[in-house]
Protein backbone atom coordinates (compact mmCIF):
# COMPACT_ATOMS: atom_id res chain seq x y z
CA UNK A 1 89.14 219.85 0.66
CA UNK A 2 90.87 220.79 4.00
CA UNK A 3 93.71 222.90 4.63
CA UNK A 4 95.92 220.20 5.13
CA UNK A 5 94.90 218.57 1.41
CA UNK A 6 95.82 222.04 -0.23
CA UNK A 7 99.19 221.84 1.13
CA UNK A 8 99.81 218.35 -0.07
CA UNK A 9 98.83 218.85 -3.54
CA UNK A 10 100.83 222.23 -3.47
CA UNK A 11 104.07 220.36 -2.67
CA UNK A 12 103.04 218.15 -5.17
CA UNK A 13 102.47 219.99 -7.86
CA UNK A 14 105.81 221.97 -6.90
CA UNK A 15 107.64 218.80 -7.03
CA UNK A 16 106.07 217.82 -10.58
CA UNK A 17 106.95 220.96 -11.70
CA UNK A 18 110.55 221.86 -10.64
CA UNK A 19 111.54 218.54 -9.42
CA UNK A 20 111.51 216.24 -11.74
CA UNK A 21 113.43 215.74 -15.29
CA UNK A 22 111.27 214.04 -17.83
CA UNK A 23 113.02 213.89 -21.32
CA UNK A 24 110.66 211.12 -22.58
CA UNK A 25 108.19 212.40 -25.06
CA UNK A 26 104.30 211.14 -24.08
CA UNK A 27 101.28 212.50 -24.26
CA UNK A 28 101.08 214.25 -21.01
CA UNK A 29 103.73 216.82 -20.19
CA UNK A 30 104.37 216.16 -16.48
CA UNK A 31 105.43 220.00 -15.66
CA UNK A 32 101.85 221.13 -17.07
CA UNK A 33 100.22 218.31 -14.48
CA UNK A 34 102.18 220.18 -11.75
CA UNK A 35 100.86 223.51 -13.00
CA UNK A 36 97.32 222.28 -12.49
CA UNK A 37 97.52 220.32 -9.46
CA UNK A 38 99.64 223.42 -7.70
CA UNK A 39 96.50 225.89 -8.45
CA UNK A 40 93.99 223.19 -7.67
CA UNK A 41 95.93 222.91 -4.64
CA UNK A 42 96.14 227.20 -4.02
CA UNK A 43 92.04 227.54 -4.88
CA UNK A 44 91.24 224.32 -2.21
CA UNK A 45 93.40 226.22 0.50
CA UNK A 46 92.36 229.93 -0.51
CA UNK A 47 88.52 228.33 -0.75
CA UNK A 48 89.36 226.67 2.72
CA UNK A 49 90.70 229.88 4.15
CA UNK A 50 87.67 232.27 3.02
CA UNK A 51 84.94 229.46 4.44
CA UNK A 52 86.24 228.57 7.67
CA UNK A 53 87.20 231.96 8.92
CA UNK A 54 84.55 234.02 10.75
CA UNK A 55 82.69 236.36 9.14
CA UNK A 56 82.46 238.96 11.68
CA UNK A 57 85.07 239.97 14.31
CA UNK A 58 84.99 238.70 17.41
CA UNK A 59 83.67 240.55 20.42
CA UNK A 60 85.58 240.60 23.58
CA UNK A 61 83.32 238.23 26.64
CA UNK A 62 81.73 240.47 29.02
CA UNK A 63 82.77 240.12 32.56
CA UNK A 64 80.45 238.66 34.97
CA UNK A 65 79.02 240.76 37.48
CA UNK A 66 77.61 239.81 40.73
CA UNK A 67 75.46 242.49 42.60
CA UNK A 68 77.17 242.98 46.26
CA UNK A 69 75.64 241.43 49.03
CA UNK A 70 73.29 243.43 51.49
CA UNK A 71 75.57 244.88 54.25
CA UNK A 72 74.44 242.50 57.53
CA UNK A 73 73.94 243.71 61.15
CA UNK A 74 76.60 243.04 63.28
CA UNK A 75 75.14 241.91 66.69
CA UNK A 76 77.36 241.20 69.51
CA UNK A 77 76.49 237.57 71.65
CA UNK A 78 74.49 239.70 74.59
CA UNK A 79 72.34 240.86 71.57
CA UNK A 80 72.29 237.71 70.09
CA UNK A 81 70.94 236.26 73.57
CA UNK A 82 68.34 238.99 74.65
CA UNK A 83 66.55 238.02 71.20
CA UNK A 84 65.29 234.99 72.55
């Protein structure tokens, strides 16, 4: 059952229960039907809550380092030319 599912029977159940004005007499007493879908509702979510969170803190990323390039030789175009 997904977070999303909790809330919906939550609001249910809340609406069962405090909502709605039943004076008929039957065998099943809507208020205690809210009761139980509101905490089936609040143990999905708290269930949902305690599985899908991590279980151990989260480490900042490490920056990438690059090593610096080797310094190069500056040569001037005479240099450049005597080379060959």
């Amino acid at each position: 059952m997904g977070i999303g599912v909790s809330i919906f029977l939550l609001a249910a159940g809340a609406i069962l229960t405090f909502a709605v004005d039943v004076s008929a007499s039957s065998v099943i007493n809507v208020h205690t039907v809210g009761i139980i879908i509101m905490a089936a509702g609040g143990l999905g979510l708290l269930t949902s809550l305690i599985i899908f969170t991590p279980r151990r803190p989260r480490q900042p990323a490490q920056p990438i380092v690059t090593p610096p390039s080797p310094p190069t030789s500056r040569t001037t175009p005479e240099e450049f030319s005597r080379r060959d």
